[in-house]
Protein backbone atom coordinates (compact mmCIF):
# COMPACT_ATOMS: atom_id res chain seq x y z
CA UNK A 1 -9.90 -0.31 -15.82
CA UNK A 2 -7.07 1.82 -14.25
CA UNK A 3 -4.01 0.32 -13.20
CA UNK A 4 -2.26 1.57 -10.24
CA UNK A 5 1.86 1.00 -9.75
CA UNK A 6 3.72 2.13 -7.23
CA UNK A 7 7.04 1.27 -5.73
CA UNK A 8 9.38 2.74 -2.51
CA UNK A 9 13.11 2.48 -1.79
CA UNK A 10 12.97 0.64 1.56
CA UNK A 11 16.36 -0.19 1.37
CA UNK A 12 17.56 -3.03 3.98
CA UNK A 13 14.38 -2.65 5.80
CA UNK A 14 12.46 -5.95 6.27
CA UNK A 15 9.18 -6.82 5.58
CA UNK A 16 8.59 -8.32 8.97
CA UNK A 17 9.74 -4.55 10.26
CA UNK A 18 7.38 -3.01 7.93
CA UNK A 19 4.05 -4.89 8.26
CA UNK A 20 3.06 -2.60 11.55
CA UNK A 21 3.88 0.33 9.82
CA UNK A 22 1.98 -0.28 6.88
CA UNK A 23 -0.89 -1.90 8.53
CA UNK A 24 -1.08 1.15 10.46
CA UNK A 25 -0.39 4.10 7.06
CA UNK A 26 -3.60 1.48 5.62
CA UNK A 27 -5.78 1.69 8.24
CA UNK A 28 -5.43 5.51 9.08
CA UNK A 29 -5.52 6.36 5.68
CA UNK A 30 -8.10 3.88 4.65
CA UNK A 31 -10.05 4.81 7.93
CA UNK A 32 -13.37 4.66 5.95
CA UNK A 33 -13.39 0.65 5.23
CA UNK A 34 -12.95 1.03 1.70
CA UNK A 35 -9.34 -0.63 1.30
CA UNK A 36 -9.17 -3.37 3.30
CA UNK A 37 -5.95 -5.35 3.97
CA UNK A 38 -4.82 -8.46 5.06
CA UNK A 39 -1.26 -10.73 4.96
CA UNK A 40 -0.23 -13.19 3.00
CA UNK A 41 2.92 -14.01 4.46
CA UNK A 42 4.82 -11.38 3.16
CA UNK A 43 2.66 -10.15 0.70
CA UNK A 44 -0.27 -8.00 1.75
CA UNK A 45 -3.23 -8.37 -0.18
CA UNK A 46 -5.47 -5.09 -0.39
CA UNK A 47 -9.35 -5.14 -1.99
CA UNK A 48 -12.06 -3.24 -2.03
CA UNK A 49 -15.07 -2.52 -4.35
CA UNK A 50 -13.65 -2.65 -7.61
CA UNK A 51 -10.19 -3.17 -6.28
CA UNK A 52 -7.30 -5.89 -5.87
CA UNK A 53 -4.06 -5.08 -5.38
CA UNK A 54 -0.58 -6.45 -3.79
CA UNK A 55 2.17 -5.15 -1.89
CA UNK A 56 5.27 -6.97 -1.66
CA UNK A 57 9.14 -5.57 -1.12
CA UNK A 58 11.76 -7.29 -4.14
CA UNK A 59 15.30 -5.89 -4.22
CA UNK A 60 14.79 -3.17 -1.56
CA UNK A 61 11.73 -1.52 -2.83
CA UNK A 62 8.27 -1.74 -1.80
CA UNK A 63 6.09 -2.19 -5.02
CA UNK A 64 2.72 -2.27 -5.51
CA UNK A 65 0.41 -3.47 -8.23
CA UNK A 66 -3.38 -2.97 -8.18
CA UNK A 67 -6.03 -2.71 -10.74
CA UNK A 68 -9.10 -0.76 -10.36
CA UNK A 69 -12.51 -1.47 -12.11
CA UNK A 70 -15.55 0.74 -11.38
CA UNK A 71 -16.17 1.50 -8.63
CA UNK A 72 -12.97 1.88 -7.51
CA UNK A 73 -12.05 3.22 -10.77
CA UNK A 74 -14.35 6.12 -10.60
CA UNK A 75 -12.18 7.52 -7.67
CA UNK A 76 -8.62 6.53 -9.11
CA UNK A 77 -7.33 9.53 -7.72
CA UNK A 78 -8.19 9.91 -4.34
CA UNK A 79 -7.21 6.20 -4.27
CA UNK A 80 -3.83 6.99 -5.74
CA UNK A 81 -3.39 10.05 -2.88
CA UNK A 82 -4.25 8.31 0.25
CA UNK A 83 -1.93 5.11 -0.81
CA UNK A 84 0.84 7.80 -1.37
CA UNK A 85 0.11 9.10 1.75
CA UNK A 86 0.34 5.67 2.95
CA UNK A 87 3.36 4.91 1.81
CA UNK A 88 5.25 8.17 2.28
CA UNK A 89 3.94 7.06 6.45
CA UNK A 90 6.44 4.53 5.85
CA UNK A 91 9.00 6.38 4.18
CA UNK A 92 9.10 8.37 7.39
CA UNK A 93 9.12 5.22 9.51
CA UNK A 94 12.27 3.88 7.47
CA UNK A 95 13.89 7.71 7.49
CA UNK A 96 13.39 8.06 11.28
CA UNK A 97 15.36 4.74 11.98
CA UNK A 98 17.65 5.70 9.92
């Protein structure tokens, strides 16, 4: 099992600003159906084969938590680069607004 952490500076962004941007950095990066998403209130839950994760924003930051178990595991790092990819989407949303 591989665990997968992650966490952004958001600063006084909101979640309820964010969840278009992120369901949009998921779905383009994730275009393939493997990750798929879906809200929780503020929380967005993410799963796939072999994966579970969660996204929520605490004290400014987005963080996320996920742990991957074969198959998901097998491709840790491809995984790993299109969340970044993901999330540095919404980096650029939140640096734009600035």
């Amino acid at each position: 099992m591989k665990k997968l952490d992650l966490d952004l500076d958001v600063g006084t962004a909101e979640m309820s600003e964010l969840k278009s941007v992120l369901d949009a950095a998921i779905s383009d990066h994730f275009a393939d159906g493997f990750l798929r998403h879906r809200w929780e209130g503020d929380v967005l839950r993410l799963s796939g084969p072999g994966a579970r994760g969660s996204l929520v924003r605490r004290d400014g930051r987005l963080k996320l938590q996920a742990e991957l178990r074969a198959p998901a595991s097998w491709a840790h790092r491809v995984i790993r680069r299109k969340i970044d990819a993901a999330l540095g989407d919404v980096a650029a949303h939140i640096e734009q607004r600035g």
